[in-house]
PDB file of N, CA and C in Angstrom:
ATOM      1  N   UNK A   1      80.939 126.254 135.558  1.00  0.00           N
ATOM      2  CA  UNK A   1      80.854 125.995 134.133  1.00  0.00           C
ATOM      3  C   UNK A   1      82.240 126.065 133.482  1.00  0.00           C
ATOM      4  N   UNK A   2      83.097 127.636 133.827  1.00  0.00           N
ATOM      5  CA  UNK A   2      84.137 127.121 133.212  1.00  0.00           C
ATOM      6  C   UNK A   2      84.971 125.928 133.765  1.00  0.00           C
ATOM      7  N   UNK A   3      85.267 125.630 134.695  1.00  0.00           N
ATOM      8  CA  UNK A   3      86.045 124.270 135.263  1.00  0.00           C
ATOM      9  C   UNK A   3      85.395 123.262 134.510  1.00  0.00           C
ATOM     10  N   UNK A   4      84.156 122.974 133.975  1.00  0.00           N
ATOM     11  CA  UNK A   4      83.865 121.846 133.368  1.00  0.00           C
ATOM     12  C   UNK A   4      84.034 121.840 131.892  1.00  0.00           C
ATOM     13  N   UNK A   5      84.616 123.177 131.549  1.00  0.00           N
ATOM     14  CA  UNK A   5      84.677 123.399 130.202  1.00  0.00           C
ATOM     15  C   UNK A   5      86.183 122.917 130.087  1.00  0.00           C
ATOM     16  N   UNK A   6      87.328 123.337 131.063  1.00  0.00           N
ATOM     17  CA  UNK A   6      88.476 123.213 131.497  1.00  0.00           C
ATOM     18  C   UNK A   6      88.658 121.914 131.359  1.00  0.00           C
ATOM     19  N   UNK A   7      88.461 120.813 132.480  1.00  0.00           N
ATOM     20  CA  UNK A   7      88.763 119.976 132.736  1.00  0.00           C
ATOM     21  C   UNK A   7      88.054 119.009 131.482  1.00  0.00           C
ATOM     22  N   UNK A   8      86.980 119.270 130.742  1.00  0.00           N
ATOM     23  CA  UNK A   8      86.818 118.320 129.335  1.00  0.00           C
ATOM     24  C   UNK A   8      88.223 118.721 128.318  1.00  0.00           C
ATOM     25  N   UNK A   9      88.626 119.924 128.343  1.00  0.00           N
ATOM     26  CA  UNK A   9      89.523 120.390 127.349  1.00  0.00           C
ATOM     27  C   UNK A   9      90.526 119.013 127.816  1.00  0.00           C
ATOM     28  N   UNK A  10      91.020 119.407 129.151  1.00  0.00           N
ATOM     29  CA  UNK A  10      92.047 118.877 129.580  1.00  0.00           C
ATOM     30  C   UNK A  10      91.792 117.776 128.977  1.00  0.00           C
ATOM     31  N   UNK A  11      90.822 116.357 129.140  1.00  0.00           N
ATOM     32  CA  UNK A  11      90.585 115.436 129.033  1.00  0.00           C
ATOM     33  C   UNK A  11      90.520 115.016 127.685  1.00  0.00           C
ATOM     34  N   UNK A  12      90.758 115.959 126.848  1.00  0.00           N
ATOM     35  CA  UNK A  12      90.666 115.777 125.593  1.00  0.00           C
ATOM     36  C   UNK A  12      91.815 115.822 124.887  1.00  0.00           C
ATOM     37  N   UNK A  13      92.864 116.642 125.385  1.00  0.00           N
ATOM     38  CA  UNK A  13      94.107 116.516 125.356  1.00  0.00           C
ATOM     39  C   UNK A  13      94.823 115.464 125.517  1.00  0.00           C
ATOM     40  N   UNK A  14      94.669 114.970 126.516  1.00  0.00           N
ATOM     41  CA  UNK A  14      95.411 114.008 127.425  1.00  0.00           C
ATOM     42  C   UNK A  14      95.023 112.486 126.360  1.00  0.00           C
ATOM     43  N   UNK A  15      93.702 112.601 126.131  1.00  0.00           N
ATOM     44  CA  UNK A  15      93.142 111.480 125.584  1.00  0.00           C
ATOM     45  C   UNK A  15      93.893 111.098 123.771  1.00  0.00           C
ATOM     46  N   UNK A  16      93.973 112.473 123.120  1.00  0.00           N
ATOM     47  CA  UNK A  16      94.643 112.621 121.886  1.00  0.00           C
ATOM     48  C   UNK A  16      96.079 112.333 122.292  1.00  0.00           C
ATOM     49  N   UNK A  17      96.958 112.866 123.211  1.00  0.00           N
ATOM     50  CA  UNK A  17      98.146 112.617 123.372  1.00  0.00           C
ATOM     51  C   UNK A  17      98.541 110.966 123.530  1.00  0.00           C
ATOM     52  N   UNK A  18      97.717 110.358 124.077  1.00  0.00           N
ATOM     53  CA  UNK A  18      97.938 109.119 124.907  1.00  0.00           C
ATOM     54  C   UNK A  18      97.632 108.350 123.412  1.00  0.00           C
ATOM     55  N   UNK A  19      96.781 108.617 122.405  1.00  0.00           N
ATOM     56  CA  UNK A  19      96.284 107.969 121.229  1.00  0.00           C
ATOM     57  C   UNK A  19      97.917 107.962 120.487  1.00  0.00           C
ATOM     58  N   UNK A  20      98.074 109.230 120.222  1.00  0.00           N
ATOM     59  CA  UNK A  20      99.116 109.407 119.472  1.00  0.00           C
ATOM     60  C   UNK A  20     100.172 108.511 120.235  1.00  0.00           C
ATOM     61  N   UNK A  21     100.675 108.531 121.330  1.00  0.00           N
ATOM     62  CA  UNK A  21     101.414 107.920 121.523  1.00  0.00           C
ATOM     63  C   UNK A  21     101.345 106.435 121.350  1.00  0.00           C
ATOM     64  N   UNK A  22      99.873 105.797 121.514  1.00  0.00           N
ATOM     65  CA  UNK A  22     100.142 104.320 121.539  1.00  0.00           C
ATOM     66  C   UNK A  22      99.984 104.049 119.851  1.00  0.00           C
ATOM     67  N   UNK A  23      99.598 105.142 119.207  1.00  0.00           N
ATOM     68  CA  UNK A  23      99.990 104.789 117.301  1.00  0.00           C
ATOM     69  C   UNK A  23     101.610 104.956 117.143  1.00  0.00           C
ATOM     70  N   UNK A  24     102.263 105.947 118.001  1.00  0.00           N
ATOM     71  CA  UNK A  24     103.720 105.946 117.102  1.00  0.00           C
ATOM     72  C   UNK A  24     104.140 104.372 117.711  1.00  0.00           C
ATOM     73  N   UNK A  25     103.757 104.082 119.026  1.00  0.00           N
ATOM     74  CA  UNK A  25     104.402 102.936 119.716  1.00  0.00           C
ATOM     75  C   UNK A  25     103.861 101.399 118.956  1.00  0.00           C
ATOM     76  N   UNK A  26     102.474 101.300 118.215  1.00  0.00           N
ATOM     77  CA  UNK A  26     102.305 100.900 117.750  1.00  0.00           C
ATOM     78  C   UNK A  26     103.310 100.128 116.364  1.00  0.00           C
ATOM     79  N   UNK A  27     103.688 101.574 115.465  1.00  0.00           N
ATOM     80  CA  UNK A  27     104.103 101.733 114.450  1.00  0.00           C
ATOM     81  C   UNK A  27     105.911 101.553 114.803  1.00  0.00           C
ATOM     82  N   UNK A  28     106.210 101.442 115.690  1.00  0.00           N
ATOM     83  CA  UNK A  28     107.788 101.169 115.871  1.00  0.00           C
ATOM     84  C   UNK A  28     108.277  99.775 116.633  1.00  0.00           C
ATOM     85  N   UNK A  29     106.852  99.437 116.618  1.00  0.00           N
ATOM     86  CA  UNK A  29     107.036  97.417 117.001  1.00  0.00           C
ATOM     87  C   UNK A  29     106.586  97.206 115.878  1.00  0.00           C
ATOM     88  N   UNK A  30     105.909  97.649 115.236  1.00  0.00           N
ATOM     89  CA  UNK A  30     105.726  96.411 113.419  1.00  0.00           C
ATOM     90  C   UNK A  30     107.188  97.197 112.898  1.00  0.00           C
ATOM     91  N   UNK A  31     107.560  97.795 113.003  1.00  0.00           N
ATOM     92  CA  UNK A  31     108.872  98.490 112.388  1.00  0.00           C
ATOM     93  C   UNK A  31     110.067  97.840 112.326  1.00  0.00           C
ATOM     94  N   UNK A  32     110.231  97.316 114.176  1.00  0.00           N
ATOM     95  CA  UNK A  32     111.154  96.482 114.877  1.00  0.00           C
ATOM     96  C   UNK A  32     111.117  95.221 114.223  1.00  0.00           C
ATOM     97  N   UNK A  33     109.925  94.668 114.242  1.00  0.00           N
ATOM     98  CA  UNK A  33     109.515  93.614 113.786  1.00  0.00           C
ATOM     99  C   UNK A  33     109.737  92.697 112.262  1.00  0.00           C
ATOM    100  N   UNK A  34     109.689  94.592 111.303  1.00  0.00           N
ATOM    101  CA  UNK A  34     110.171  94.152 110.060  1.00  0.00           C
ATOM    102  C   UNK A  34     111.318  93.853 110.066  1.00  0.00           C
ATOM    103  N   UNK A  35     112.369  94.928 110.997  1.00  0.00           N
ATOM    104  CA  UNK A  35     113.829  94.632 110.717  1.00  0.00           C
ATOM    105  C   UNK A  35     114.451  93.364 111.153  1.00  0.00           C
ATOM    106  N   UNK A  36     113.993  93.032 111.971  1.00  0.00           N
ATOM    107  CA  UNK A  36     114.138  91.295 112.685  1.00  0.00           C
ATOM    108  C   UNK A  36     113.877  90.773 111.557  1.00  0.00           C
ATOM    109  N   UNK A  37     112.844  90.575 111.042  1.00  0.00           N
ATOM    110  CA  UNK A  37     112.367  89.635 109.753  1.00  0.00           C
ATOM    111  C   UNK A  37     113.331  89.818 108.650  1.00  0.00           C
ATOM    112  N   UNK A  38     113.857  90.899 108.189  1.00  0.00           N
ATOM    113  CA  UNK A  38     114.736  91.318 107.308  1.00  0.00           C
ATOM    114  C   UNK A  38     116.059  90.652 107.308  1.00  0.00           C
ATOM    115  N   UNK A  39     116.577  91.001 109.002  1.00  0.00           N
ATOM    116  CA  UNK A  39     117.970  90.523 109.184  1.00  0.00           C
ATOM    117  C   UNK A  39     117.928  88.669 108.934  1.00  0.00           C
ATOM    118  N   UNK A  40     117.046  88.647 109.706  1.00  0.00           N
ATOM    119  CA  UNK A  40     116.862  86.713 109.803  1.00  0.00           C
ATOM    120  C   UNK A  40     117.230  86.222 108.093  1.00  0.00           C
ATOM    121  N   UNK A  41     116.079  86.896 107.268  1.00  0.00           N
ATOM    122  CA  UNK A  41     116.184  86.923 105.687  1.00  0.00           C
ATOM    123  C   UNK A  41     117.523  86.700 105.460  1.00  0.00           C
ATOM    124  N   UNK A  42     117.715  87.631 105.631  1.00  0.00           N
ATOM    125  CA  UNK A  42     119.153  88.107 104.783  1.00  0.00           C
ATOM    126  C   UNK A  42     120.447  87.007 105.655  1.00  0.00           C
ATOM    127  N   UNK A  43     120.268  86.840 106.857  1.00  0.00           N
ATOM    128  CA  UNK A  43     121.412  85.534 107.392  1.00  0.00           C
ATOM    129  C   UNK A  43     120.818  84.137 106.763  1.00  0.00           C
ATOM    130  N   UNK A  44     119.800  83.951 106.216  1.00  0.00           N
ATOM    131  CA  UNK A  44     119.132  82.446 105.632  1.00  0.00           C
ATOM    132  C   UNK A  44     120.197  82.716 104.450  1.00  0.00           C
ATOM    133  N   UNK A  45     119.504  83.777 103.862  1.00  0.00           N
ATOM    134  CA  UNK A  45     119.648  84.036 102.056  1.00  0.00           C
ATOM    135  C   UNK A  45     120.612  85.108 101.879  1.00  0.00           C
ATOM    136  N   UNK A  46     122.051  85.320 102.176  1.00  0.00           N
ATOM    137  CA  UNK A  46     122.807  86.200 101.767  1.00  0.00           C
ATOM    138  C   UNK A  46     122.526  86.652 100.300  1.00  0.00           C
ATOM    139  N   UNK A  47     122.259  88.228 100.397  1.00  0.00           N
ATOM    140  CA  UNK A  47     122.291  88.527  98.802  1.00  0.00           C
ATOM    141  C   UNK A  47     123.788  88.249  98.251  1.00  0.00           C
ATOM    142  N   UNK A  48     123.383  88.285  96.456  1.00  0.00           N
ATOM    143  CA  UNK A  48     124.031  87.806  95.441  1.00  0.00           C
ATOM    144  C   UNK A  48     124.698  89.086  94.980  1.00  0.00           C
ATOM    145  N   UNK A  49     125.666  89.936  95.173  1.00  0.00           N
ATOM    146  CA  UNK A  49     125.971  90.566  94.288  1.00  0.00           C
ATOM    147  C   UNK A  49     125.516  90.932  93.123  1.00  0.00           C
ATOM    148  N   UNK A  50     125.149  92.026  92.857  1.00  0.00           N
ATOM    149  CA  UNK A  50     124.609  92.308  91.181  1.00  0.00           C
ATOM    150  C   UNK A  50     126.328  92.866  90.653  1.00  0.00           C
ATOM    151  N   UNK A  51     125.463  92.386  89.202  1.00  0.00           N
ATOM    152  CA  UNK A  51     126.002  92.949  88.031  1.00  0.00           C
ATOM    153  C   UNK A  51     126.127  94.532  88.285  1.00  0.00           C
ATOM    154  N   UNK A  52     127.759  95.161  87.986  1.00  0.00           N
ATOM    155  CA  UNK A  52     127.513  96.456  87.903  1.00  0.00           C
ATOM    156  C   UNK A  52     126.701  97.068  86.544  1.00  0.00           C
ATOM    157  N   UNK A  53     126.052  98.386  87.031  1.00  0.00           N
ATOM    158  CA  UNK A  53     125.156  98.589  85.544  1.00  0.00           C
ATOM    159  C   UNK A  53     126.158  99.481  84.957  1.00  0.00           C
ATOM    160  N   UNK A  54     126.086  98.982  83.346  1.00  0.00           N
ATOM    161  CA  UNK A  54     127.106  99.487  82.385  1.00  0.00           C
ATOM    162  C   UNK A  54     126.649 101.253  83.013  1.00  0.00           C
ATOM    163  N   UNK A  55     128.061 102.299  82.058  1.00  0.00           N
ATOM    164  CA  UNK A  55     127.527 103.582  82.424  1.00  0.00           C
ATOM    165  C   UNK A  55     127.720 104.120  80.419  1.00  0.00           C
ATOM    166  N   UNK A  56     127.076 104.965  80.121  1.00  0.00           N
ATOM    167  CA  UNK A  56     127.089 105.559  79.343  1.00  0.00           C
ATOM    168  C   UNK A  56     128.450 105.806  78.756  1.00  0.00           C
ATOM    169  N   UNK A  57     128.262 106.949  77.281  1.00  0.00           N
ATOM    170  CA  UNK A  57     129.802 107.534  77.090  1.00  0.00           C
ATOM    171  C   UNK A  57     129.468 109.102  77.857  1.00  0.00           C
ATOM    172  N   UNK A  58     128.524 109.219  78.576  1.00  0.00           N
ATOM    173  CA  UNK A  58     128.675 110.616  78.478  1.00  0.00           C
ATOM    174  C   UNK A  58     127.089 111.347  77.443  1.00  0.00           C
ATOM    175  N   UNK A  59     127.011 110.827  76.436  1.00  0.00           N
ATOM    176  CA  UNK A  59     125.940 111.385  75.484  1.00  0.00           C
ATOM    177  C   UNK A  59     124.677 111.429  76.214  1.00  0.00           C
ATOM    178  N   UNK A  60     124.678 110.553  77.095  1.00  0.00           N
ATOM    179  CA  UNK A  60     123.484 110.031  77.244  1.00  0.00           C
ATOM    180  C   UNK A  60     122.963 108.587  77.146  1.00  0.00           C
ATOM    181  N   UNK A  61     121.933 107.982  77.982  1.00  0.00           N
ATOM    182  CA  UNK A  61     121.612 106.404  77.498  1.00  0.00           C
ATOM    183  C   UNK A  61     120.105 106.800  76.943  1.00  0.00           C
ATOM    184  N   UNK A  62     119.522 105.714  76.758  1.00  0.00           N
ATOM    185  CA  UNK A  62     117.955 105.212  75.992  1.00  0.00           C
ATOM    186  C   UNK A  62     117.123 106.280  77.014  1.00  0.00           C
ATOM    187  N   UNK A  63     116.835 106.619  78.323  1.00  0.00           N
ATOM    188  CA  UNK A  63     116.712 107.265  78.940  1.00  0.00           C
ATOM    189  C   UNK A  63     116.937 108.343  78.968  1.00  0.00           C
ATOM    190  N   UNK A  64     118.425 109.500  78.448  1.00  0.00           N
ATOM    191  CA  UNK A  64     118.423 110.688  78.826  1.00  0.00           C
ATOM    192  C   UNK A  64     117.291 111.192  78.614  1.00  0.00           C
ATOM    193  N   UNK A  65     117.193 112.418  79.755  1.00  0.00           N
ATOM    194  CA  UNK A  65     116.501 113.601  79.519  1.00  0.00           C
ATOM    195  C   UNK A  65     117.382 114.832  78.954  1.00  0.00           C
ATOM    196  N   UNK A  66     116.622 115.347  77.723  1.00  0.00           N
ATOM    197  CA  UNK A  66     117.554 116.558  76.760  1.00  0.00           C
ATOM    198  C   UNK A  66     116.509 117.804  77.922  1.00  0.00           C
ATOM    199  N   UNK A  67     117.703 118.592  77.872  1.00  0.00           N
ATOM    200  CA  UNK A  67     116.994 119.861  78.220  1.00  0.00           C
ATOM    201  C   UNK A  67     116.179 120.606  76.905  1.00  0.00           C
ATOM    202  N   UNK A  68     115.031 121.692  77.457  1.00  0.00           N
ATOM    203  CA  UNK A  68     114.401 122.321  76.236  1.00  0.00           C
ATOM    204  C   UNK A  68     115.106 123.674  76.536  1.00  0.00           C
TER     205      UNK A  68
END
């Protein structure tokens, strides 16, 4: 009885480990996949430079947060 209690544990382990692994492996080929898609993007369509964003005097902009 215990060996069959054993060897399900085991099997249950092994079975969660092997899951997990084929989700991270999963999740790092759509990953791969985005960055390929990204780079390709970006050699079609070089980004445009932005506008730098103005900066304040110091006071604060339309946004600050005042402390209480």
């Amino acid at each position: 009885m215990k060996m069959t209690i054993y060897s399900t544990k085991q099997h249950s382990r092994r079975a969660l480990h092997e899951f997990r692994f084929r989700a991270a492996c999963c999740w790092l080929s759509q990953e791969v996949e985005f960055l390929g898609w990204r780079l390709r993007l970006e050699t079609l369509m070089p980004s445009v430079p932005s506008d730098p964003v103005p900066t304040s005097d110091g006071q604060g902009g339309q946004y600050a947060v005042h402390s209480m």
